[in-house]
C-alpha atoms as a PDB file:
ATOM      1  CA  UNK A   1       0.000   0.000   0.000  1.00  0.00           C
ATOM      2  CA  UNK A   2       1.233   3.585  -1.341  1.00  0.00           C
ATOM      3  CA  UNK A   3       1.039   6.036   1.957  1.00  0.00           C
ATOM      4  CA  UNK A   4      -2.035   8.437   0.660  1.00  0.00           C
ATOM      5  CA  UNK A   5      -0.315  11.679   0.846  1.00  0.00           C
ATOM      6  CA  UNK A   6       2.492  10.740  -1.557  1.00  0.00           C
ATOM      7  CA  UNK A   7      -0.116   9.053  -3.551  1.00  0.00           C
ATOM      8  CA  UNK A   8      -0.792  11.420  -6.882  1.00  0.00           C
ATOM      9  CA  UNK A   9      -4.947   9.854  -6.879  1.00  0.00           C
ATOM     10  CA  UNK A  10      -5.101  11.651  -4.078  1.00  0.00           C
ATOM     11  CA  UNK A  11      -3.908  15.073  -5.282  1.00  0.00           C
ATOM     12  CA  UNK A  12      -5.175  18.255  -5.717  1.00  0.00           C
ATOM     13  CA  UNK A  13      -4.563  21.250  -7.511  1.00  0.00           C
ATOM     14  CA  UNK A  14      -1.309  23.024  -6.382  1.00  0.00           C
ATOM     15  CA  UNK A  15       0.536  19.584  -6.291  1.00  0.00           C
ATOM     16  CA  UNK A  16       2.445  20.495  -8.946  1.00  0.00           C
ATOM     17  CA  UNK A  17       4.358  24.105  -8.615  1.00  0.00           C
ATOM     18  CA  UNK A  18       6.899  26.152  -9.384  1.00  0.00           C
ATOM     19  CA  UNK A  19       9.726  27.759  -6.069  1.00  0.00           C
ATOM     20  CA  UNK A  20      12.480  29.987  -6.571  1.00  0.00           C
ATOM     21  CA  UNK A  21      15.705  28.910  -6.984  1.00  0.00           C
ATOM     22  CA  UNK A  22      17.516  30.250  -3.732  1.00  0.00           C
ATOM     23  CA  UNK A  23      20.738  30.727  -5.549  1.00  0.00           C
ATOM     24  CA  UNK A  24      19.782  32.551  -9.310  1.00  0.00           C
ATOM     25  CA  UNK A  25      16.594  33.047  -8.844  1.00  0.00           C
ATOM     26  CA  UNK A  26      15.351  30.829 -11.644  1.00  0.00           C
ATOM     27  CA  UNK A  27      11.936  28.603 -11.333  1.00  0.00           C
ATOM     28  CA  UNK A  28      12.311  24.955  -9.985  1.00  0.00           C
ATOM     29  CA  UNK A  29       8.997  23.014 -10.560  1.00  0.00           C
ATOM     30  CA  UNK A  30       8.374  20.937  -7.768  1.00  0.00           C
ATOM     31  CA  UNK A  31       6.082  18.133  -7.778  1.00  0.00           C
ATOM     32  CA  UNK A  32       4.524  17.806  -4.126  1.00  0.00           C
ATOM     33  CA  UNK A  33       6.389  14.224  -3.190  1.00  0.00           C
ATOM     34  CA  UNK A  34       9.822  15.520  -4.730  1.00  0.00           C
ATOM     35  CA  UNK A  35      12.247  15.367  -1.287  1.00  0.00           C
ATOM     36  CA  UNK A  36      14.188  17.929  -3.406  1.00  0.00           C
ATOM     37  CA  UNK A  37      14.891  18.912  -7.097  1.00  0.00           C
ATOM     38  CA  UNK A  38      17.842  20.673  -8.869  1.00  0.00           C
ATOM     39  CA  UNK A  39      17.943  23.718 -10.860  1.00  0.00           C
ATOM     40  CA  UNK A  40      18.119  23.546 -14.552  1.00  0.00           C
ATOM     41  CA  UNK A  41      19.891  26.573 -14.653  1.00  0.00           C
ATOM     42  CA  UNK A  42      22.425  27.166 -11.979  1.00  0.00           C
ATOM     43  CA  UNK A  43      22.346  23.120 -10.557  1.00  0.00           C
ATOM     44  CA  UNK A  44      21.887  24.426  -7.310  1.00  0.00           C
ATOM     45  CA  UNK A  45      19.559  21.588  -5.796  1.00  0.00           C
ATOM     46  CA  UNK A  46      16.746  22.514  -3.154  1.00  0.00           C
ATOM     47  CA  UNK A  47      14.761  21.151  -0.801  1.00  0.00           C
ATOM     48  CA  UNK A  48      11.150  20.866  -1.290  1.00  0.00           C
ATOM     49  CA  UNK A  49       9.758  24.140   0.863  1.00  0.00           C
ATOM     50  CA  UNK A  50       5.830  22.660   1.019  1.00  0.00           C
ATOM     51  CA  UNK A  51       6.592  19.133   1.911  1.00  0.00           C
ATOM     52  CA  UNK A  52       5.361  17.631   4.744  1.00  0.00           C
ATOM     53  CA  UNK A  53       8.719  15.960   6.702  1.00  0.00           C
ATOM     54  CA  UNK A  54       6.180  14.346   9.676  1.00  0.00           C
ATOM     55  CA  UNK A  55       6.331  10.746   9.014  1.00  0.00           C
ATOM     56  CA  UNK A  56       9.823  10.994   7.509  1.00  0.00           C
ATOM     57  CA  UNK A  57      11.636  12.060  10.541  1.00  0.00           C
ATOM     58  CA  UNK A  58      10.841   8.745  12.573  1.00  0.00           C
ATOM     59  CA  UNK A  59       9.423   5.760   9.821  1.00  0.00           C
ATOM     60  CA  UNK A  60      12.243   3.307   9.834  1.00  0.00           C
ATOM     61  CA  UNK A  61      11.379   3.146   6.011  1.00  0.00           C
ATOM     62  CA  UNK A  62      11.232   6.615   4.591  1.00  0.00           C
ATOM     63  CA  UNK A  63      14.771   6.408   3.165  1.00  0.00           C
ATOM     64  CA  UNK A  64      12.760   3.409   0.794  1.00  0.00           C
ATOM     65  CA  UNK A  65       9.710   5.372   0.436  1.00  0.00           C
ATOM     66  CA  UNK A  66      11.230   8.936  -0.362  1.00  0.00           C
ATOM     67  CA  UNK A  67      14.379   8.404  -1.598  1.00  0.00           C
ATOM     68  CA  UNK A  68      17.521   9.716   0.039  1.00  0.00           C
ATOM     69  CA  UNK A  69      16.809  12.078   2.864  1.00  0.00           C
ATOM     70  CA  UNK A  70      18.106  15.731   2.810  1.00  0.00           C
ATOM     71  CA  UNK A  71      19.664  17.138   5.952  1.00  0.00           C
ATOM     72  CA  UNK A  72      17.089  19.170   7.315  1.00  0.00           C
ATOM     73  CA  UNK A  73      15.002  15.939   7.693  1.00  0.00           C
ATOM     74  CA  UNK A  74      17.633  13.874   9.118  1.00  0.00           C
ATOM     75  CA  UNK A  75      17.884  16.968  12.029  1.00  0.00           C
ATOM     76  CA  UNK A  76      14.527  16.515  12.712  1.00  0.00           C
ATOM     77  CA  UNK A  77      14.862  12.601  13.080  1.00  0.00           C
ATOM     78  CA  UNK A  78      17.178  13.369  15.942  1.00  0.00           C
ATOM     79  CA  UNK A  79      15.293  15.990  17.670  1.00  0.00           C
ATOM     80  CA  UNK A  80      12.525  13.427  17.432  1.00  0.00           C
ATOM     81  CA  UNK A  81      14.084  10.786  18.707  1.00  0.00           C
ATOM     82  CA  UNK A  82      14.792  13.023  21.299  1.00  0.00           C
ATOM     83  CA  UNK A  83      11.351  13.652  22.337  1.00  0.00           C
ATOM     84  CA  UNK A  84      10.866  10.017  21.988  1.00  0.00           C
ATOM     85  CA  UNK A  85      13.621   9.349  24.606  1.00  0.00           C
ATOM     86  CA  UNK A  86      12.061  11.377  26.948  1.00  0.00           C
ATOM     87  CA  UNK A  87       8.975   9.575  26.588  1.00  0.00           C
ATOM     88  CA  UNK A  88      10.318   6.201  27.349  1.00  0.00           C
ATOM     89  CA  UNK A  89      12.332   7.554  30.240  1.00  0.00           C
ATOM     90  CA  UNK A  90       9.147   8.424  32.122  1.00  0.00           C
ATOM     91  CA  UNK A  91       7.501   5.035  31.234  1.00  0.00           C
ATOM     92  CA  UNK A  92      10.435   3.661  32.717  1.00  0.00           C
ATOM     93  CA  UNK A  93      10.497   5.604  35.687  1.00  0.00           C
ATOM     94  CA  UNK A  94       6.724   5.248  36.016  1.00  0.00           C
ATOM     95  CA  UNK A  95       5.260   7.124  39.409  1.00  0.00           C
ATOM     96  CA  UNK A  96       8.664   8.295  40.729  1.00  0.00           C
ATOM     97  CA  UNK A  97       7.893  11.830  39.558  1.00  0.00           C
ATOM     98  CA  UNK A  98      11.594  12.966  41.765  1.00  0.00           C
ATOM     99  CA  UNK A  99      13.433  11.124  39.268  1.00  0.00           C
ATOM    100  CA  UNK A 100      11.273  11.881  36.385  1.00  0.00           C
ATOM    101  CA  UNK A 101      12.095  15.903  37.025  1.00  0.00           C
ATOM    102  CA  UNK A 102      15.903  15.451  37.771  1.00  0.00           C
ATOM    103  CA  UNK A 103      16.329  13.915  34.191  1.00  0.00           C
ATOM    104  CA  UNK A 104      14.315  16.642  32.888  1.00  0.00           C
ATOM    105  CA  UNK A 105      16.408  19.482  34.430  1.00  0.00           C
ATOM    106  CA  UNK A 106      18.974  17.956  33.319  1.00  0.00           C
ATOM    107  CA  UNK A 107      18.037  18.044  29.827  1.00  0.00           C
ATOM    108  CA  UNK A 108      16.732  21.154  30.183  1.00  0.00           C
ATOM    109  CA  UNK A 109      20.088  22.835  31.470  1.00  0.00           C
ATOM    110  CA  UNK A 110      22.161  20.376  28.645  1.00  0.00           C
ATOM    111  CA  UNK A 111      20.320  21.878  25.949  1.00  0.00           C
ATOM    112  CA  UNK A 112      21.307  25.767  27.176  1.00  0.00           C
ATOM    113  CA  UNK A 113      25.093  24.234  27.594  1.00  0.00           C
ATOM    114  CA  UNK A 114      25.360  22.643  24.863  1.00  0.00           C
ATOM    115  CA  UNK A 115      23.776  25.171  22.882  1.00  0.00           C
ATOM    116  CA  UNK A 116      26.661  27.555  23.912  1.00  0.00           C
ATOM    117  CA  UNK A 117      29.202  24.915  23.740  1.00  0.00           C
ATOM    118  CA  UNK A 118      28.177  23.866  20.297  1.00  0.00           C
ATOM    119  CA  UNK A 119      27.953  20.260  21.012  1.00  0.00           C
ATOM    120  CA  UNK A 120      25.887  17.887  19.285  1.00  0.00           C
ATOM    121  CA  UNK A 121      22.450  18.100  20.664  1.00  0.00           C
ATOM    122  CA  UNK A 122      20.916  14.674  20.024  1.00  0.00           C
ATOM    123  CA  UNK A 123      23.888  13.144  21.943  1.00  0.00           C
ATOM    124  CA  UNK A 124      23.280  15.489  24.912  1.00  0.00           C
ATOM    125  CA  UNK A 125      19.864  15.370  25.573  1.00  0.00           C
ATOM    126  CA  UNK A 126      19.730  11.790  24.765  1.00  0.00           C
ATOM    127  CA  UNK A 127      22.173  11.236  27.810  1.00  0.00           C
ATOM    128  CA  UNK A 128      20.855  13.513  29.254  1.00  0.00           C
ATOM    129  CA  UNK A 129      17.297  11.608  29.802  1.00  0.00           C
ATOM    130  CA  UNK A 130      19.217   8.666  30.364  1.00  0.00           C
ATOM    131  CA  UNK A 131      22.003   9.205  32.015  1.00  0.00           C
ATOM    132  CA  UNK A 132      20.367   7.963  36.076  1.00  0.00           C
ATOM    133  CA  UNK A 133      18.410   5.046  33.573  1.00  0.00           C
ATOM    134  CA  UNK A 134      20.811   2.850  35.660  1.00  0.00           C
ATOM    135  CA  UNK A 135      19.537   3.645  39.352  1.00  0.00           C
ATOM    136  CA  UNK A 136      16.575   0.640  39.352  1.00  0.00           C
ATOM    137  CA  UNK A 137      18.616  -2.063  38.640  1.00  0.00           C
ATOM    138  CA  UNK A 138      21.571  -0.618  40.881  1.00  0.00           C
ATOM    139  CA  UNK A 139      19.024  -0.419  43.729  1.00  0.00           C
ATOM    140  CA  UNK A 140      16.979  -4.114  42.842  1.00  0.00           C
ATOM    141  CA  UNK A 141      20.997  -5.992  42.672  1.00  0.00           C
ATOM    142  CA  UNK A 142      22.915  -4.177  44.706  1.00  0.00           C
ATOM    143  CA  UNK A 143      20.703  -2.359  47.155  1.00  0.00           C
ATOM    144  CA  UNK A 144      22.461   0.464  46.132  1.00  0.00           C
ATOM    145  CA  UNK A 145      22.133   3.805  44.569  1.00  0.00           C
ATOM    146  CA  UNK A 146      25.802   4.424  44.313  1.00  0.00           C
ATOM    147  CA  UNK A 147      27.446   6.297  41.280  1.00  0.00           C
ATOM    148  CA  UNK A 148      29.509   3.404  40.105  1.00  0.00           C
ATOM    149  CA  UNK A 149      26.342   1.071  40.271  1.00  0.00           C
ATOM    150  CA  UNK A 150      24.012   3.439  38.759  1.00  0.00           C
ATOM    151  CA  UNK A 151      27.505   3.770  35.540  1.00  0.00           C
ATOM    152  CA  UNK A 152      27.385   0.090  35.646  1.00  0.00           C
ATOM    153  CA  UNK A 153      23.534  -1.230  34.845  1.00  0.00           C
ATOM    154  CA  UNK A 154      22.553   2.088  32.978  1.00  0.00           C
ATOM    155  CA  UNK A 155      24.178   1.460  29.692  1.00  0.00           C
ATOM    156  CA  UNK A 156      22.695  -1.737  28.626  1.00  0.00           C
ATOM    157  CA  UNK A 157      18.766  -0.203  29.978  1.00  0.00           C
ATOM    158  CA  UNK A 158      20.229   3.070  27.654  1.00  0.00           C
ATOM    159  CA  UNK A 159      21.154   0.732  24.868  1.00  0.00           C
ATOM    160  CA  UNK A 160      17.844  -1.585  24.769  1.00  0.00           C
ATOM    161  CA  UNK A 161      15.476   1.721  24.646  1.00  0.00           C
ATOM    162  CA  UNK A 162      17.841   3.280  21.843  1.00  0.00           C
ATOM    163  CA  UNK A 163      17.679  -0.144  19.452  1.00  0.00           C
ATOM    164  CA  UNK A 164      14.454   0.211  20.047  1.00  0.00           C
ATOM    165  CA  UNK A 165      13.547   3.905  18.800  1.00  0.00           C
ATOM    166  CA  UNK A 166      15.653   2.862  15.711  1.00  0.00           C
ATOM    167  CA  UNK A 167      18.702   5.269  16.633  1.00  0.00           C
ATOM    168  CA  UNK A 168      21.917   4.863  14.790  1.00  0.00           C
ATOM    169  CA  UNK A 169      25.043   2.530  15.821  1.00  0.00           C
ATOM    170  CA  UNK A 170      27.349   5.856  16.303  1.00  0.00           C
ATOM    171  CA  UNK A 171      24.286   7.432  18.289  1.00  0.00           C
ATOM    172  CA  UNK A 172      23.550   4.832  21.148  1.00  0.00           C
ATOM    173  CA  UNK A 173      27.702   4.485  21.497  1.00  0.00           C
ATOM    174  CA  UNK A 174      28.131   8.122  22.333  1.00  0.00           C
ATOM    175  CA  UNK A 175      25.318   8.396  24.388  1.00  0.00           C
ATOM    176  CA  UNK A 176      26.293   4.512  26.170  1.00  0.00           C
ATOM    177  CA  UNK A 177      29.625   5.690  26.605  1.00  0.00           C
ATOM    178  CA  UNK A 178      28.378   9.032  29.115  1.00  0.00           C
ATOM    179  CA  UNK A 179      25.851   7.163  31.229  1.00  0.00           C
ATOM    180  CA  UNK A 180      28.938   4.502  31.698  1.00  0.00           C
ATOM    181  CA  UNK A 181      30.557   7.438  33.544  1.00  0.00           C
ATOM    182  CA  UNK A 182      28.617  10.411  33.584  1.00  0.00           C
ATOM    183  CA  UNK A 183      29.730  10.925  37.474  1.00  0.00           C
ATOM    184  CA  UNK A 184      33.473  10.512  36.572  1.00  0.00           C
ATOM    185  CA  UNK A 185      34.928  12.672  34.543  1.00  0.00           C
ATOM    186  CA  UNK A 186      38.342  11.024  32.815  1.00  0.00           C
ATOM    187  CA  UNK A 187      39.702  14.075  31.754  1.00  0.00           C
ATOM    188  CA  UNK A 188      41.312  14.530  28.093  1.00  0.00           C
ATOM    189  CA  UNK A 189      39.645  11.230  27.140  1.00  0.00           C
ATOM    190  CA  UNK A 190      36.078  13.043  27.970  1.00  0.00           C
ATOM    191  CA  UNK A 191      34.700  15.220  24.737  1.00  0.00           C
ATOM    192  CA  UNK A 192      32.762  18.326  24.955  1.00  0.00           C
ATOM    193  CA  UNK A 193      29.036  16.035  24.894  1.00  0.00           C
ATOM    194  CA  UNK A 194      29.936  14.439  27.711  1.00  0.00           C
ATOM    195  CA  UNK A 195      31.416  17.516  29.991  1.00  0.00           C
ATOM    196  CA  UNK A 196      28.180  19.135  28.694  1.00  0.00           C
ATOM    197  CA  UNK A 197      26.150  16.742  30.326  1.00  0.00           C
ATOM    198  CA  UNK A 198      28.321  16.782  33.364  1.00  0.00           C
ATOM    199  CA  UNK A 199      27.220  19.993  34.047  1.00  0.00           C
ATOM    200  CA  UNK A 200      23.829  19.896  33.544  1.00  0.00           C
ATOM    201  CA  UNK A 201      23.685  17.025  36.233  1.00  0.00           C
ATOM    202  CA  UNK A 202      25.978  18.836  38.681  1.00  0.00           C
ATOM    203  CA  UNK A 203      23.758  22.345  38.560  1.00  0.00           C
ATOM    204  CA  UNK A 204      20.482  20.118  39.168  1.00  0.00           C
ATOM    205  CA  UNK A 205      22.442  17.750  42.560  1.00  0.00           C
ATOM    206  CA  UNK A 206      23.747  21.285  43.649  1.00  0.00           C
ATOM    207  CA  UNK A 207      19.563  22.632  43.376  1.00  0.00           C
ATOM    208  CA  UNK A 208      18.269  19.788  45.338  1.00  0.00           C
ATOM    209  CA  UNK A 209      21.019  20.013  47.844  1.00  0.00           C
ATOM    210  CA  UNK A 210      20.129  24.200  48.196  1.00  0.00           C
ATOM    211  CA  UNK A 211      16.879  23.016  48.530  1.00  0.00           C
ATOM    212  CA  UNK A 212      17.477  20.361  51.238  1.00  0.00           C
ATOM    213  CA  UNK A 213      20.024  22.508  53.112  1.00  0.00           C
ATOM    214  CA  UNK A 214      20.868  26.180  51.627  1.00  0.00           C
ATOM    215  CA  UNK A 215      24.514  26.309  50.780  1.00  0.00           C
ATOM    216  CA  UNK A 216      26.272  29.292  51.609  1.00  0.00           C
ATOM    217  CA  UNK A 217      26.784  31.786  48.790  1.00  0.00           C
ATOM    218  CA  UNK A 218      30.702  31.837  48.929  1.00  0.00           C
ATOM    219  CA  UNK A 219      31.110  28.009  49.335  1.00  0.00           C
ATOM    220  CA  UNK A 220      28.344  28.190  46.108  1.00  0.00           C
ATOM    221  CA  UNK A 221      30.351  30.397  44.157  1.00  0.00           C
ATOM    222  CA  UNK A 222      34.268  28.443  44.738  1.00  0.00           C
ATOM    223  CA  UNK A 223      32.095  24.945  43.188  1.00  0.00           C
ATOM    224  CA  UNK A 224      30.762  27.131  40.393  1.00  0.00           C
ATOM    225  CA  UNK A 225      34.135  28.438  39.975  1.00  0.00           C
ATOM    226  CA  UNK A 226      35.544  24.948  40.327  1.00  0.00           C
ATOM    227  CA  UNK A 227      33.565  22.303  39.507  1.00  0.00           C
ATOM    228  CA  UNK A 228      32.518  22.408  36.499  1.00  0.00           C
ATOM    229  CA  UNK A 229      33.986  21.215  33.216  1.00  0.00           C
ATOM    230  CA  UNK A 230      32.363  23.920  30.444  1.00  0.00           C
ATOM    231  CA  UNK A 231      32.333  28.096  30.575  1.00  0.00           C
ATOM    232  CA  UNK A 232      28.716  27.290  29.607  1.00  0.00           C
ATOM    233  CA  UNK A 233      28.163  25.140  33.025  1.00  0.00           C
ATOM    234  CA  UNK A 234      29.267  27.463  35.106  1.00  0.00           C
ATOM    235  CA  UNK A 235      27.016  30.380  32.953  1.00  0.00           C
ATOM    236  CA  UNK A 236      24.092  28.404  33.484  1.00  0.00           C
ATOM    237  CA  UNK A 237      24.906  27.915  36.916  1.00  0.00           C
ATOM    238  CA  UNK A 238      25.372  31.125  38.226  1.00  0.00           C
ATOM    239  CA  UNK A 239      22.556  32.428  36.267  1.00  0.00           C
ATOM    240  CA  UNK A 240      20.511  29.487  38.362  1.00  0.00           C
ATOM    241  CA  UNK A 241      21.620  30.551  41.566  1.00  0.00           C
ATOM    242  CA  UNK A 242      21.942  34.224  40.909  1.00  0.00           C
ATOM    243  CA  UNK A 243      25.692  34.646  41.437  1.00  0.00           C
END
């Protein structure tokens, strides 16, 4: 079965139009399931500017149905997938709503980092979501909430909910290889996605300890000044705690 909205019985009029060329300024006709077309005159090729990118961005088949994908739709696959991690991470956390709004912080505060760090996005918030995915299992084997517990049975929980959005190979491994760690920092080895999500963490365990027992301002300001990995951590955190 043809999906119905690239199907041309199922057209109407404006399927079939004429864009611009960005670059001379000549008319590329588009046809409305064309991913993209190139111009006749300067061979500059464009992306379709009416097409509807919905389906494409998550169906484990559009490369079959639509051809080869163009960038833009390929971004919005990861900041789909994205979304789609976030989901999961609450099913998985169910009722506990505490550890349902730490991850969430923290992908809140990695996506203002790692905006100003330019890192790459999908890896950051993915970890980000995932990066305590570990603490059930540490606590049902080992009793145990402990950092290297949590490092130890998060990646393969990480890994299993990945495969199963249909991320890529080079994806899951980046995003594995911070919730193996993402409480111990290794230095030169560690790339700016990981220190990214460092920080995030760090800014939302320093909040719930203010809120548990207010830290005094200088002691605040020496771990803002010393803790963190990233000149966009320590932004972010002072503009959370108003130093």
């Amino acid at each position: 079965m043809k999906c119905p909205g690239q199907d041309s019985r199922y057209w109407k009029p404006g399927a079939i139009f004429e864009v611009k060329c960005a670059q001379c300024d000549k008319p590329i006709e588009f046809f409305k399931d064309d991913t993209s077309r190139k111009c006749g005159a300067c061979g500059h090729r464009m992306v379709n500017p009416d097409m509807d990118f919905g389906c494409a961005s998550y169906c484990e088949f559009a490369e079959q149905c639509l051809g080869t994908l163009p960038d833009e739709v390929l971004a919005q696959k990861e900041d789909l997938l994205k979304d789609r991690i976030a989901i999961e991470m609450k099913r998985y956390f169910k009722t506990d709503f505490k550890r349902i709004g730490h991850a969430s912080r923290v992908a809140r505060y990695a996506e203002r980092i790692g905006k100003a760090e330019k890192g790459n996005l999908a890896v950051i918030l993915a970890a980000a979501y995932l990066h305590d995915i570990g603490i059930v299992e540490a606590e049902r084997k080992h009793g145990s909430t402990a950092a290297k517990f949590q490092e130890r049975e998060g990646p393969p929980i990480a890994r299993e909910i990945m495969l199963r959005l249909g991320a890529g190979a080079e994806l899951i491994d980046a995003v594995c290889d911070i919730v193996s760690h993402h409480h111990h920092p290794r230095g030169e080895d560690d790339d700016i996605n990981f220190k990214v999500v460092y920080d995030a963490d760090l800014i939302a365990n320093l909040e719930d300890q203010n809120k548990a027992t207010a830290l005094d301002a200088d002691r605040l300001e020496r771990l803002v000044d010393r803790s963190f990995l990233t000149a966009g951590g320590r932004a972010q955190a002072r503009a959370v705690f108003g130093i």
